[in-house]
N, C-alpha and C. Protein backbone atom coordinates (compact mmCIF):
# COMPACT_ATOMS: atom_id res chain seq x y z
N UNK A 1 -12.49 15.77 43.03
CA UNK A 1 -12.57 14.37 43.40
C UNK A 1 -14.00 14.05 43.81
N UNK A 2 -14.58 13.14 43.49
CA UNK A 2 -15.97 12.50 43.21
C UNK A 2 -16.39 12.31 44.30
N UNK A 3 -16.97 12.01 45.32
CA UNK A 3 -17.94 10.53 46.09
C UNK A 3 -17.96 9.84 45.37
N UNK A 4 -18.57 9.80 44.37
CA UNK A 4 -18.45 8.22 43.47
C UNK A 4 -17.45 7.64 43.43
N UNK A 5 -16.06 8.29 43.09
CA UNK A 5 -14.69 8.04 43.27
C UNK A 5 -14.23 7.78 43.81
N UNK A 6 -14.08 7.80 45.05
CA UNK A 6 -13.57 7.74 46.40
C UNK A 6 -14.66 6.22 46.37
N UNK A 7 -15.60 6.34 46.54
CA UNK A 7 -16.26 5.17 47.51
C UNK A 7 -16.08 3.86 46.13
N UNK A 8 -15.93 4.21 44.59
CA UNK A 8 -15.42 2.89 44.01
C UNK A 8 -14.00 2.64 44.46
N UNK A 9 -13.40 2.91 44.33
CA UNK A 9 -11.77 3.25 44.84
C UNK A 9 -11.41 2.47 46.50
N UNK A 10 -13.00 2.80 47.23
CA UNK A 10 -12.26 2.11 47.99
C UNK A 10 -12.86 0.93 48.12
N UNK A 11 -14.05 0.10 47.54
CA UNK A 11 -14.66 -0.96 47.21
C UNK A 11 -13.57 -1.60 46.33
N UNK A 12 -12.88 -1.35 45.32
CA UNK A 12 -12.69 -1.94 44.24
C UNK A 12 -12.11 -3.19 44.49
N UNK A 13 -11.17 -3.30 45.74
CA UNK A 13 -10.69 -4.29 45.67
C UNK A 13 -11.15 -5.60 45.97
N UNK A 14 -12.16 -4.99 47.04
CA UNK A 14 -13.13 -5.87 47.88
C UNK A 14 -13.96 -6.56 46.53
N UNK A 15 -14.44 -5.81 46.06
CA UNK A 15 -15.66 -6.34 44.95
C UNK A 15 -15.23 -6.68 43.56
N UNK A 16 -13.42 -7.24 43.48
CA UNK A 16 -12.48 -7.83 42.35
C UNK A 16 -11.98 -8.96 43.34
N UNK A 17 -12.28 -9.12 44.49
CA UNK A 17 -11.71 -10.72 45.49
C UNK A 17 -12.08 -11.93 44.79
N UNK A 18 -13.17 -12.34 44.72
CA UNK A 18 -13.79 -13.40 44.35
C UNK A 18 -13.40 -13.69 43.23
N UNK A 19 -12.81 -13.11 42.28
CA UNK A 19 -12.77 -12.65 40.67
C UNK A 19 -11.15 -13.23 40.87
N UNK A 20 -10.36 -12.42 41.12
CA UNK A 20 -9.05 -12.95 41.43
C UNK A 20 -8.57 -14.43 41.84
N UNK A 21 -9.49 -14.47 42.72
CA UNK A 21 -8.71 -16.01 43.60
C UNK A 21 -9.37 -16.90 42.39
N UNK A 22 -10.33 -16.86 41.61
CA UNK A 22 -10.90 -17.65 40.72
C UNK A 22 -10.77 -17.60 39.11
N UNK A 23 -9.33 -16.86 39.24
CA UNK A 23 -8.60 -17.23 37.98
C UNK A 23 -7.74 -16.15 37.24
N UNK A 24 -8.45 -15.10 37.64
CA UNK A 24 -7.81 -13.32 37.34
C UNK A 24 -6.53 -13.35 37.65
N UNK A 25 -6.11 -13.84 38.80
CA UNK A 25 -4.77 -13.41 39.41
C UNK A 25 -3.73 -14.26 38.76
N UNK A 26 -4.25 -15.69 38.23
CA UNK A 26 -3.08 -16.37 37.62
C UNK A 26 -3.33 -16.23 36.09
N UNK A 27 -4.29 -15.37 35.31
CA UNK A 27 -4.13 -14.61 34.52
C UNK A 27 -2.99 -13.49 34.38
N UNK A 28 -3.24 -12.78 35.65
CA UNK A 28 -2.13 -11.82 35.71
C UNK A 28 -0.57 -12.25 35.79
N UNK A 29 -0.62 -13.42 36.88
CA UNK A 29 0.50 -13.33 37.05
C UNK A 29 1.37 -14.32 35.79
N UNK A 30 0.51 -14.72 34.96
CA UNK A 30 1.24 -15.84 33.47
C UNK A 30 1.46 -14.66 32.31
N UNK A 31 0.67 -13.60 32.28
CA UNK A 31 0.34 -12.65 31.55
C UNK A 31 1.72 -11.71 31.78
N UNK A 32 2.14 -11.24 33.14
CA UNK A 32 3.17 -10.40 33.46
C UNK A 32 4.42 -11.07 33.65
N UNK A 33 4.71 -12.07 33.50
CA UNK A 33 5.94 -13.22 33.44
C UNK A 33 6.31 -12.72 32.61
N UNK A 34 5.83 -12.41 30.90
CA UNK A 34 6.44 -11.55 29.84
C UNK A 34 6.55 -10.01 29.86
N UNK A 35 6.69 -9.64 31.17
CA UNK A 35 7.31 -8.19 31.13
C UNK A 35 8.69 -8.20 31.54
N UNK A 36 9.34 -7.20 30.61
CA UNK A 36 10.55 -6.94 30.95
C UNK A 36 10.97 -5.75 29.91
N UNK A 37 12.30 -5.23 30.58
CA UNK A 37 12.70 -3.25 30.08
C UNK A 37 11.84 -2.68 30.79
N UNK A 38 11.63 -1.65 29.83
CA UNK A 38 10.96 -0.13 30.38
C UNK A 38 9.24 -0.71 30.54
N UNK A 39 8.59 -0.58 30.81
CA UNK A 39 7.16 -1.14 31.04
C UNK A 39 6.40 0.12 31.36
N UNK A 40 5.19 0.22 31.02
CA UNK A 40 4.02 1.39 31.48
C UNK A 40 2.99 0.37 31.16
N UNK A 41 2.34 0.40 32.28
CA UNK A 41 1.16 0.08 32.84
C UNK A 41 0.00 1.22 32.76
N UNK A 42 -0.88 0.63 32.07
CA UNK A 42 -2.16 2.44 31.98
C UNK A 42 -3.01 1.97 33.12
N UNK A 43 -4.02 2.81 33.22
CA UNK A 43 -4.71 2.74 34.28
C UNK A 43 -4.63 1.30 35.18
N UNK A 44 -3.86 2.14 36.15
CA UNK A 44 -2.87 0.61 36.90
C UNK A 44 -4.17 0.70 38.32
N UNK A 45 -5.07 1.28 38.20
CA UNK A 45 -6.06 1.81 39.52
C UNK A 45 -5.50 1.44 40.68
N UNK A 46 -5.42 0.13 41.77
CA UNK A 46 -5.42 0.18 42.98
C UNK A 46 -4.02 -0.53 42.90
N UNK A 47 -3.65 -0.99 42.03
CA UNK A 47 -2.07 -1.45 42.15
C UNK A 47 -1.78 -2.84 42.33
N UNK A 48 -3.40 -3.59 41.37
CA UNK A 48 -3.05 -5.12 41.89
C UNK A 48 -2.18 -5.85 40.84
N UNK A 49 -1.51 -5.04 39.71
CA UNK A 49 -0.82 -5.62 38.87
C UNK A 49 0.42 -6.06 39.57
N UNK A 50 0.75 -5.01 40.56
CA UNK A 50 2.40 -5.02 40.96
C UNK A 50 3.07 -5.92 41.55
N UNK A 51 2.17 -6.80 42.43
CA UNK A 51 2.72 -8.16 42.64
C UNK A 51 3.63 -8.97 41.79
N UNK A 52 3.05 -8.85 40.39
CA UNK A 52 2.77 -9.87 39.82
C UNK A 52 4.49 -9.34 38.26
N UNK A 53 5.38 -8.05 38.45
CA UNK A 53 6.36 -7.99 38.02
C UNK A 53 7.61 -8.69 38.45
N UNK A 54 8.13 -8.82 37.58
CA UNK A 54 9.18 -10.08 37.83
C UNK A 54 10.86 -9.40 37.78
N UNK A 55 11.92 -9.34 37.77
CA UNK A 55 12.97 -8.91 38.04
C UNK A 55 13.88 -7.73 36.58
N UNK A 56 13.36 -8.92 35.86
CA UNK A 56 13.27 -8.32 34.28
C UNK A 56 12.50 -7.06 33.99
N UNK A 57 11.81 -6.68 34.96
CA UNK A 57 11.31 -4.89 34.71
C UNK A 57 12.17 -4.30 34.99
N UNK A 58 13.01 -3.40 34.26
CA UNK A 58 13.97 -2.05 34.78
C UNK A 58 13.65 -1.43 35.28
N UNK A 59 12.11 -0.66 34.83
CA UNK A 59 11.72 0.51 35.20
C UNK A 59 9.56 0.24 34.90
N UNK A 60 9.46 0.97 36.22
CA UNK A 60 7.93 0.26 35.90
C UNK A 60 7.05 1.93 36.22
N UNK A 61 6.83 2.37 34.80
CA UNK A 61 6.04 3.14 35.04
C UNK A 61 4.09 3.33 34.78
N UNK A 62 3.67 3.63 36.02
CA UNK A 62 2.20 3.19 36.20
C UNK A 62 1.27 4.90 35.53
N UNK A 63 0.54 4.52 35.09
CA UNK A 63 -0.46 5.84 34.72
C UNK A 63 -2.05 5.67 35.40
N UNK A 64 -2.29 6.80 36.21
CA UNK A 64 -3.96 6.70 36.81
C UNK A 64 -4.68 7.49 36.74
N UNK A 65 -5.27 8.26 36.02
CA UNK A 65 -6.21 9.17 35.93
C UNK A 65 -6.81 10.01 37.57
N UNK A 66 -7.56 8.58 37.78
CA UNK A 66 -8.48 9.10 39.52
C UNK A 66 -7.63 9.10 40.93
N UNK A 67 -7.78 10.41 40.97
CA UNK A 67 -7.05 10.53 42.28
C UNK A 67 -7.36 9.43 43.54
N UNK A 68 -7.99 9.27 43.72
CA UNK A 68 -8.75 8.32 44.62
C UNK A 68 -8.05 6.83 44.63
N UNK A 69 -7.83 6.69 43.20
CA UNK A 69 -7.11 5.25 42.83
C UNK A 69 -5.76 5.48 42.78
N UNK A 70 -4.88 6.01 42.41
CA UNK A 70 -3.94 6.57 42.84
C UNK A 70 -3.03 6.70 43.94
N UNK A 71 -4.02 7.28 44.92
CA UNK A 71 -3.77 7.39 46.15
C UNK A 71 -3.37 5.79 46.77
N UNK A 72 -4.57 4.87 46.43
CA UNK A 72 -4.19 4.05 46.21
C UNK A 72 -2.77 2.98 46.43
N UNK A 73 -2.81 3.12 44.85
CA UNK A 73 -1.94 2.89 44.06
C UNK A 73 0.09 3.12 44.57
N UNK A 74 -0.10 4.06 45.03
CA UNK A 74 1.04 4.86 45.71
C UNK A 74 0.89 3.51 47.15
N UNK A 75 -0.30 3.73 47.79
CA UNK A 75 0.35 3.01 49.12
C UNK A 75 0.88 1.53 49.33
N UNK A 76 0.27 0.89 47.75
CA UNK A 76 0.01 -0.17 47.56
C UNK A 76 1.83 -0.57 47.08
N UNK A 77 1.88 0.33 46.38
CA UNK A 77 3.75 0.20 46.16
C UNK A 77 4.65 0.32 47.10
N UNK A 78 4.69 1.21 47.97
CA UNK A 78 5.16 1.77 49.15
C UNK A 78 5.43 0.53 50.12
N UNK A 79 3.75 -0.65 50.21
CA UNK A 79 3.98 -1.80 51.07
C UNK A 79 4.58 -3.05 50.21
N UNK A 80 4.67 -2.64 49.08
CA UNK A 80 5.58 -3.92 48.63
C UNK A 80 6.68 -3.89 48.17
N UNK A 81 7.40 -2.43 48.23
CA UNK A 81 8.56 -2.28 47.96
C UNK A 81 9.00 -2.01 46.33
N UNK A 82 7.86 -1.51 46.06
CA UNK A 82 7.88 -1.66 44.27
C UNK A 82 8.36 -0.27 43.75
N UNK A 83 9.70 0.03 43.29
CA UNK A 83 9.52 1.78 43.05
C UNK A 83 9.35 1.61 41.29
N UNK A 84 8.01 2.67 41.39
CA UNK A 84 7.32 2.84 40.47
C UNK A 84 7.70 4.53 40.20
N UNK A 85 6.70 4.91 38.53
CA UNK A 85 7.08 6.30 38.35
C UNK A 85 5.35 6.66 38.03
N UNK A 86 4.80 7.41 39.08
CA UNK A 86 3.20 7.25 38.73
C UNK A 86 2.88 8.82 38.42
N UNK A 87 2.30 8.25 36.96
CA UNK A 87 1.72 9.72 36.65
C UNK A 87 0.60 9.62 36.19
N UNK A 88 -0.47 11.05 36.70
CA UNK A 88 -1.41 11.35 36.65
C UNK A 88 -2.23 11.67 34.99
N UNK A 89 -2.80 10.93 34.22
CA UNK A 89 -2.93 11.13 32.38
C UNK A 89 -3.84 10.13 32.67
N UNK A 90 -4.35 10.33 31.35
CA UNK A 90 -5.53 9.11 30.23
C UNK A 90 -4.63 8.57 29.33
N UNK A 91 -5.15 7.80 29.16
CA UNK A 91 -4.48 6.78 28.47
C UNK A 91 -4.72 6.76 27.13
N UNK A 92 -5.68 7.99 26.66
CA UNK A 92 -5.86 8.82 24.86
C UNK A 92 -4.62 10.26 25.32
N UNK A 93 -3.97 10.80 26.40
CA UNK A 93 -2.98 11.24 25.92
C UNK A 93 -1.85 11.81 26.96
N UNK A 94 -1.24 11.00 26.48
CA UNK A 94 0.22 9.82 27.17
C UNK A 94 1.10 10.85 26.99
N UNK A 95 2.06 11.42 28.44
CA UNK A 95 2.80 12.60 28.52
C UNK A 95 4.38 11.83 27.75
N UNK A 96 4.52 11.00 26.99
CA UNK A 96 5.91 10.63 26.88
C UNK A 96 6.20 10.79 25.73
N UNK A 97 7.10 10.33 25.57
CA UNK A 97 7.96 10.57 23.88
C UNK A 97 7.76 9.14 22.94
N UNK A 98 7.84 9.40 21.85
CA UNK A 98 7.71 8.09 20.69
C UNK A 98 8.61 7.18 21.47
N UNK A 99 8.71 5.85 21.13
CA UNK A 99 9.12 5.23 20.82
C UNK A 99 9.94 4.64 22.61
N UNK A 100 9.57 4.52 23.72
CA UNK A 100 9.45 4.96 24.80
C UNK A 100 9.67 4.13 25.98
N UNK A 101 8.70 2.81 25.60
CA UNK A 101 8.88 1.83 26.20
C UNK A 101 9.05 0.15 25.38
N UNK A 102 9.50 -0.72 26.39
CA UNK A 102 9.13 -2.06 25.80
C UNK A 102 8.24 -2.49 25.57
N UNK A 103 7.52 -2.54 26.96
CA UNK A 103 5.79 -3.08 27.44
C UNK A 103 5.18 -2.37 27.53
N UNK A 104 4.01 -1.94 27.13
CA UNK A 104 2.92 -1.81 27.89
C UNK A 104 1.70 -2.58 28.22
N UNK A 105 0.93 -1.97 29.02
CA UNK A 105 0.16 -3.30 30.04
C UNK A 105 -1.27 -2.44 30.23
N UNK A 106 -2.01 -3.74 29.52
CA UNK A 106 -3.52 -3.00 30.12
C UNK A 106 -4.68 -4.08 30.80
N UNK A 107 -4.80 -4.34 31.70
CA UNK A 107 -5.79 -5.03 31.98
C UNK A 107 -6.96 -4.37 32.73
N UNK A 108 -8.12 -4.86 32.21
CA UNK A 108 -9.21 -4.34 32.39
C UNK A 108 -9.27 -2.95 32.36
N UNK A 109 -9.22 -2.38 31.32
CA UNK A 109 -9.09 -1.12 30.98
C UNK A 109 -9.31 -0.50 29.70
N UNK A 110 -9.36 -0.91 28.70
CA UNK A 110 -10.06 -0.44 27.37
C UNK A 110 -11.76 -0.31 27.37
N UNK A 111 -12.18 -1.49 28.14
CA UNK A 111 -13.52 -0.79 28.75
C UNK A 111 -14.12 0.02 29.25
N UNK A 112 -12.89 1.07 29.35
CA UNK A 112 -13.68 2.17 29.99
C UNK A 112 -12.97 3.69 29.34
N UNK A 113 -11.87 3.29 28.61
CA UNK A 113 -11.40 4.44 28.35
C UNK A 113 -12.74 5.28 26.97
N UNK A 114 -12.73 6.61 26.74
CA UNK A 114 -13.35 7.36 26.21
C UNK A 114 -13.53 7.26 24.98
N UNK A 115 -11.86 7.36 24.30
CA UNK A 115 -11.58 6.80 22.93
C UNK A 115 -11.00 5.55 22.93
N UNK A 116 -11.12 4.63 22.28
CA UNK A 116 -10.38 3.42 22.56
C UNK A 116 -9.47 3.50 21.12
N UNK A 117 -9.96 4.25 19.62
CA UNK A 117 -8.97 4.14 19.04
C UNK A 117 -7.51 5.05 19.34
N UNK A 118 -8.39 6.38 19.93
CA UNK A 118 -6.72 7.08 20.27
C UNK A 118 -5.95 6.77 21.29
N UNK A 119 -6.38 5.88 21.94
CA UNK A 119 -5.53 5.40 23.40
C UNK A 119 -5.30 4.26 22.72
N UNK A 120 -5.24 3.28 21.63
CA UNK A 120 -4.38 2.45 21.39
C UNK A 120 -3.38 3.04 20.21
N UNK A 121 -3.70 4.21 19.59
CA UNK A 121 -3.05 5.04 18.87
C UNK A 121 -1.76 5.39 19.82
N UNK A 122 -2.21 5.84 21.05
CA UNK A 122 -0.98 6.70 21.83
C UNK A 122 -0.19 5.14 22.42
N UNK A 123 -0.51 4.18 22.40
CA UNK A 123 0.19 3.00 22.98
C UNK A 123 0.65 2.70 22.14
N UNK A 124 0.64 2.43 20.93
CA UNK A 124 1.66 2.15 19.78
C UNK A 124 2.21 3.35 19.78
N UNK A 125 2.24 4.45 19.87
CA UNK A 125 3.13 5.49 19.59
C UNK A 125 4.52 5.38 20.95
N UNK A 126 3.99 4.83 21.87
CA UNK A 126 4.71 5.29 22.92
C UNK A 126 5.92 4.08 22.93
N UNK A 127 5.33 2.98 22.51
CA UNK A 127 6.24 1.07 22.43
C UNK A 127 7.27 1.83 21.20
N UNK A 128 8.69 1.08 21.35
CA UNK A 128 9.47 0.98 20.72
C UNK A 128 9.33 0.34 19.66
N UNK A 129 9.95 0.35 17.98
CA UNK A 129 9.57 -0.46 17.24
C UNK A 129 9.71 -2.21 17.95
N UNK A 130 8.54 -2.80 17.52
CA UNK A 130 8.40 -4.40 17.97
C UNK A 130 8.13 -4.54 19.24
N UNK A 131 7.97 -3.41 19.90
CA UNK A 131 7.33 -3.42 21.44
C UNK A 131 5.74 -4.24 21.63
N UNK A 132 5.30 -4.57 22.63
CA UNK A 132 5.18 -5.30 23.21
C UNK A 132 3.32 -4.91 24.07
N UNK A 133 1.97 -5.51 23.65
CA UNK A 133 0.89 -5.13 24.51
C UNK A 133 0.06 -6.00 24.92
N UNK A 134 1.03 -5.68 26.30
CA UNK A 134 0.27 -7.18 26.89
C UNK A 134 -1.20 -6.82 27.72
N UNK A 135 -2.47 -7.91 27.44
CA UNK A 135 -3.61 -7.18 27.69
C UNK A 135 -4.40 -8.61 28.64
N UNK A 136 -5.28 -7.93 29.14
CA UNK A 136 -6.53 -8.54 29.63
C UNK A 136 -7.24 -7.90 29.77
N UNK A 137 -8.85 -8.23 29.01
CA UNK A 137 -9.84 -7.57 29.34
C UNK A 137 -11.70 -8.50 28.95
N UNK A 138 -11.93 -7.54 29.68
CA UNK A 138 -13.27 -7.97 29.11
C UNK A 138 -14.21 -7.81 27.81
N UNK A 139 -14.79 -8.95 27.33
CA UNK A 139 -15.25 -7.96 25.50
C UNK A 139 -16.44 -8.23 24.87
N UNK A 140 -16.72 -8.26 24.06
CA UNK A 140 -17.89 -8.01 23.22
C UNK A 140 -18.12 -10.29 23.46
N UNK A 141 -19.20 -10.70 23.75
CA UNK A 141 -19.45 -11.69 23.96
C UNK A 141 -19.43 -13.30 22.34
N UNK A 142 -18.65 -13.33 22.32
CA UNK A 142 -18.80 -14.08 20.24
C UNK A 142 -19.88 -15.42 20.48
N UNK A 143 -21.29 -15.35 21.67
CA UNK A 143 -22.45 -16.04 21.77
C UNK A 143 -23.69 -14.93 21.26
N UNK A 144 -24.22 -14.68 20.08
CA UNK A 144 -24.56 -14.11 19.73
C UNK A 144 -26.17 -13.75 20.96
N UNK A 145 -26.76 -14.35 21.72
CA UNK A 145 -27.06 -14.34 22.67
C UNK A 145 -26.55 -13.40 24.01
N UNK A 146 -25.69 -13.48 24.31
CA UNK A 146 -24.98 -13.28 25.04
C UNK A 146 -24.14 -11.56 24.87
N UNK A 147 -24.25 -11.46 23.55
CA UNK A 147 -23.80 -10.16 22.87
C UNK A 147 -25.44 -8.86 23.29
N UNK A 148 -26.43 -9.61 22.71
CA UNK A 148 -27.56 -9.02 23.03
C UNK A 148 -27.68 -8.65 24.27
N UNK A 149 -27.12 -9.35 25.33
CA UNK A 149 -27.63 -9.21 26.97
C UNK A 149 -26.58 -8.41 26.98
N UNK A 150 -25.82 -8.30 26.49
CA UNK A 150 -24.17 -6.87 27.37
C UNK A 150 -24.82 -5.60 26.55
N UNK A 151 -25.23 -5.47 24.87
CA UNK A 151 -25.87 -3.99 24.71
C UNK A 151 -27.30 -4.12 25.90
N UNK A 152 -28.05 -4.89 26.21
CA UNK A 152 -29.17 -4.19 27.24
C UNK A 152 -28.30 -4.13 28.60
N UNK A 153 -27.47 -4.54 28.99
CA UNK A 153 -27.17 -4.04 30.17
C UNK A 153 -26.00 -3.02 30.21
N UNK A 154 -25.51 -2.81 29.23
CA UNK A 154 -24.58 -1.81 28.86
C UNK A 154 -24.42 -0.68 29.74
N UNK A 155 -25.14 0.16 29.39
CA UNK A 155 -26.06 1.58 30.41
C UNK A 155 -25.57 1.50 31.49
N UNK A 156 -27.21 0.33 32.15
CA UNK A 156 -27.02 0.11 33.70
C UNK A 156 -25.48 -0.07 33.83
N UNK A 157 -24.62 -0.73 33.76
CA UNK A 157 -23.24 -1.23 33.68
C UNK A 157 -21.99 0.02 33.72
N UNK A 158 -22.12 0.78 33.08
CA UNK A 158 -21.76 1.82 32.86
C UNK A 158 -21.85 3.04 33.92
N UNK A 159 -22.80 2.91 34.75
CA UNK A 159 -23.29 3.76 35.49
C UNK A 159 -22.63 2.78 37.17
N UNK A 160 -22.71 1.46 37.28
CA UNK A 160 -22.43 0.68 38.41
C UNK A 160 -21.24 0.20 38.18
N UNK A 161 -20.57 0.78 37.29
CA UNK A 161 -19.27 0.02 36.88
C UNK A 161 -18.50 1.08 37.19
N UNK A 162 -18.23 2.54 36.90
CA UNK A 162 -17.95 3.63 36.85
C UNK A 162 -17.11 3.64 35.17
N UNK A 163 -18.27 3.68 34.56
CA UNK A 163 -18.36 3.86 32.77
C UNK A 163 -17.55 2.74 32.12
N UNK A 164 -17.34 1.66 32.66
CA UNK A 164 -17.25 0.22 32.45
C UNK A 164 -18.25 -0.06 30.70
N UNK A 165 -17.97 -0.45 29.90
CA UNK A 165 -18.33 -1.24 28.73
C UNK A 165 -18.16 -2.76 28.55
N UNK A 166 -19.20 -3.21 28.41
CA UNK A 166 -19.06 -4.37 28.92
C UNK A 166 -19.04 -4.88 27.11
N UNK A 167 -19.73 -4.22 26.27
CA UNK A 167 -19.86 -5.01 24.75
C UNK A 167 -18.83 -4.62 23.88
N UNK A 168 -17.75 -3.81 24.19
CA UNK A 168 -16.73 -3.63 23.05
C UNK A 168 -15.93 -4.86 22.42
N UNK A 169 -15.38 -4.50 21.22
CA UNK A 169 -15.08 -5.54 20.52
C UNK A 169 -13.43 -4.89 20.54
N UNK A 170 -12.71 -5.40 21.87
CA UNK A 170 -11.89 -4.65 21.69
C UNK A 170 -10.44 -5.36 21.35
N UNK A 171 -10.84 -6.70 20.88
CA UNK A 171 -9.41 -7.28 20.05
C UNK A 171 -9.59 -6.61 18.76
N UNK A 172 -10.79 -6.84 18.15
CA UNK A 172 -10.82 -6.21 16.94
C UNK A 172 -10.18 -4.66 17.03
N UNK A 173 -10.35 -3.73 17.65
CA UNK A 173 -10.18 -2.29 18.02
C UNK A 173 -8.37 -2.57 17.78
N UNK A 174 -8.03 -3.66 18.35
CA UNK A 174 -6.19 -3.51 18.82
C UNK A 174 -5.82 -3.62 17.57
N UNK A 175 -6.21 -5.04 17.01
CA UNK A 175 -5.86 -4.61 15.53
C UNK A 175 -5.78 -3.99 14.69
N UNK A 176 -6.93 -3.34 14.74
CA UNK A 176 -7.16 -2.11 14.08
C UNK A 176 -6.53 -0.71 13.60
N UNK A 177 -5.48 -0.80 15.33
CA UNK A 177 -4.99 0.42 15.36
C UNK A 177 -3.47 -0.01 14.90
N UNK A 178 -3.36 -1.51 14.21
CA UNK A 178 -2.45 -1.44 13.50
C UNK A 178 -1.39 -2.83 14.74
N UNK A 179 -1.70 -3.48 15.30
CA UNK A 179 -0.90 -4.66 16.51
C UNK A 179 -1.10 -5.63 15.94
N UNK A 180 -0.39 -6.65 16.04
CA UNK A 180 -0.09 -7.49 15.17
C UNK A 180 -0.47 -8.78 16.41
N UNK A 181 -1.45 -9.54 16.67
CA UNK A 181 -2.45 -10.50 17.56
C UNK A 181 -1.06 -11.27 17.37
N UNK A 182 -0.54 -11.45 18.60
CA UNK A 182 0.26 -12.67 18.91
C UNK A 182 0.27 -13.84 19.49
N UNK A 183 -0.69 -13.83 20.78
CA UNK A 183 -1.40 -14.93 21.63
C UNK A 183 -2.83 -14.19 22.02
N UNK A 184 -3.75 -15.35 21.76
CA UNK A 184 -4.80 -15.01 22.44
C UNK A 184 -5.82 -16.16 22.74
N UNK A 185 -6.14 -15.76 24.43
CA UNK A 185 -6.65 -16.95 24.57
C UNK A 185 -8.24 -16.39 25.31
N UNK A 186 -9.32 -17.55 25.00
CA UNK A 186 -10.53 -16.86 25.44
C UNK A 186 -10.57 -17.23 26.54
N UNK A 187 -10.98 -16.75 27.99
CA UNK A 187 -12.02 -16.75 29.18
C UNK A 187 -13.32 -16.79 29.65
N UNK A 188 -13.61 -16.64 30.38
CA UNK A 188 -14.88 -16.64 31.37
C UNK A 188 -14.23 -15.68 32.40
N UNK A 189 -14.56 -14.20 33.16
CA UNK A 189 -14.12 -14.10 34.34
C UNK A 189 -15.22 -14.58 35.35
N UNK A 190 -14.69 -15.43 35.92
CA UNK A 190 -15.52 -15.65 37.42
C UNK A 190 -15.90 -14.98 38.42
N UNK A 191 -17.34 -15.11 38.84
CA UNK A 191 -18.01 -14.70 39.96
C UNK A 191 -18.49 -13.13 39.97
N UNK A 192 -18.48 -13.07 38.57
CA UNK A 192 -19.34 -12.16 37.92
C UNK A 192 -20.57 -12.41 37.00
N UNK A 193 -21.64 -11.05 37.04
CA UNK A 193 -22.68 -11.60 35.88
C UNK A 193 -22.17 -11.84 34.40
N UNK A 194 -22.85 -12.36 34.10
CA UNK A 194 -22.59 -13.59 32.90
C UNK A 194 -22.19 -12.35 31.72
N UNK A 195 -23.08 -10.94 32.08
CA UNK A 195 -22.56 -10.09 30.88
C UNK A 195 -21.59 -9.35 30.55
N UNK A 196 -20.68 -9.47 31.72
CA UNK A 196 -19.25 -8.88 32.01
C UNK A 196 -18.43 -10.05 32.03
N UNK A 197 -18.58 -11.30 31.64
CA UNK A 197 -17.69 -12.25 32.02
C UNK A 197 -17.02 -12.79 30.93
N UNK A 198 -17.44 -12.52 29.38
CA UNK A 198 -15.72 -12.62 28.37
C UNK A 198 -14.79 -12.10 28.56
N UNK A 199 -13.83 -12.75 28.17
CA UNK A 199 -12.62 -12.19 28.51
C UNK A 199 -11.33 -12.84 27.81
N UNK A 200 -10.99 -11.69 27.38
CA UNK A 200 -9.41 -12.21 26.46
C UNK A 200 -8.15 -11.83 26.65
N UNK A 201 -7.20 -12.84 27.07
CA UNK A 201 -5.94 -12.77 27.49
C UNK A 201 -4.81 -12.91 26.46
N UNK A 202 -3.89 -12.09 26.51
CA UNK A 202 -2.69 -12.01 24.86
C UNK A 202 -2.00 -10.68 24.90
N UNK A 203 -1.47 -11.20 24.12
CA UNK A 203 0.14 -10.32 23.77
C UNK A 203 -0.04 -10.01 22.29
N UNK A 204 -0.07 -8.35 21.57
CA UNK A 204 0.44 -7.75 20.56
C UNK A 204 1.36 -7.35 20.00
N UNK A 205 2.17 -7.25 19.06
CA UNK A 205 3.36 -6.51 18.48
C UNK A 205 3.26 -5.07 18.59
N UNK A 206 3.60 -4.55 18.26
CA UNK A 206 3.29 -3.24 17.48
C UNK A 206 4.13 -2.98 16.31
N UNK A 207 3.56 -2.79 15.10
CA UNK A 207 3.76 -3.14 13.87
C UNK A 207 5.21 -1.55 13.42
């Protein structure tokens, strides 16, 4: 377990406040209105999705890599009464069986995973046929301007983000791996720099 880890882990929430009350959170919570069945959530980090499940989840299982977030994550359920099934994996390789769940759920999180095609590989593997990926994230900027400033700050970003990508093109990536774009709507996240602040909200099939 890191220092770096521990001390983002325990900032994170503090330094996602401003971001939330200014539009994130009713992102989340219009975004998770369409969960329901079996649900897995990938890197669920400090547990601010969980509010925001609605009665229609059967079963809500969360995945976190960093212990630190985790830890988290656990206390954060514990005070809201949420029983969750939290296991420790990446989200390129997912301890479950084909065909597995209804939902899965990623927000703000393809930005940072390692592979982004095999972790949307293992998320279609894991959804039931016609299952369900509901996303928010941040992405590659479509102001061609604006695209230029996220590769130069990329790096730096990466390093103050804790390996955060701020320029992926990662609707294109979902498709790619074969999801069928069902809603998608563009953003701004607020009260962030301008090169982390696209952002696309929507729901996939899985084909």
């Amino acid at each position: 377990m890191s220092l770096g880890g521990r001390i983002f882990a325990a900032m994170y929430d503090r330094m996602s406040a401003a971001s939330e009350k200014a539009g994130l959170a009713d992102h989340r919570r219009a975004l998770l209105a369409g969960a329901q069945g079996r649900v897995l959530e990938i890197g669920a980090g400090t547990g601010t999705n969980l509010e925001y499940y609605g009665h229609r989840v059967e079963e809500l299982t969360v995945v976190e890599p960093e212990t630190p977030m985790a830890r988290r994550l656990e206390r954060r359920a514990e005070e809201l009464g949420r029983p969750i099934v939290l296991v420790r994996a990446p989200a390129e390789d997912l301890p479950f069986a084909d065909d597995s769940f209804d939902v899965v759920v990623s927000t703000l999180v393809l930005c940072t995973v390692g592979d982004v095609p095999k972790a949307l590989a293992e998320l279609r593997r894991v959804l039931k046929p016609a299952g369900r990926l509901l996303f928010i994230e941040h992405v590659r900027a479509e102001d061609a301007g604006l695209a230029r400033k996220q590769d130069r700050m990329n790096r730096i970003n990466r390093v103050v983000a804790r390996g955060c990508n701020c320029n992926r093109e990662t609707v294109e990536a979902i498709r790619g791996a074969g999801f069928a774009i069902e809603r998608l709507e563009h953003d701004r996240l607020q009260k962030v720099p301008s090169f982390v602040s696209p952002l696309v909200v929507g729901s996939a099939e899985a084909g």
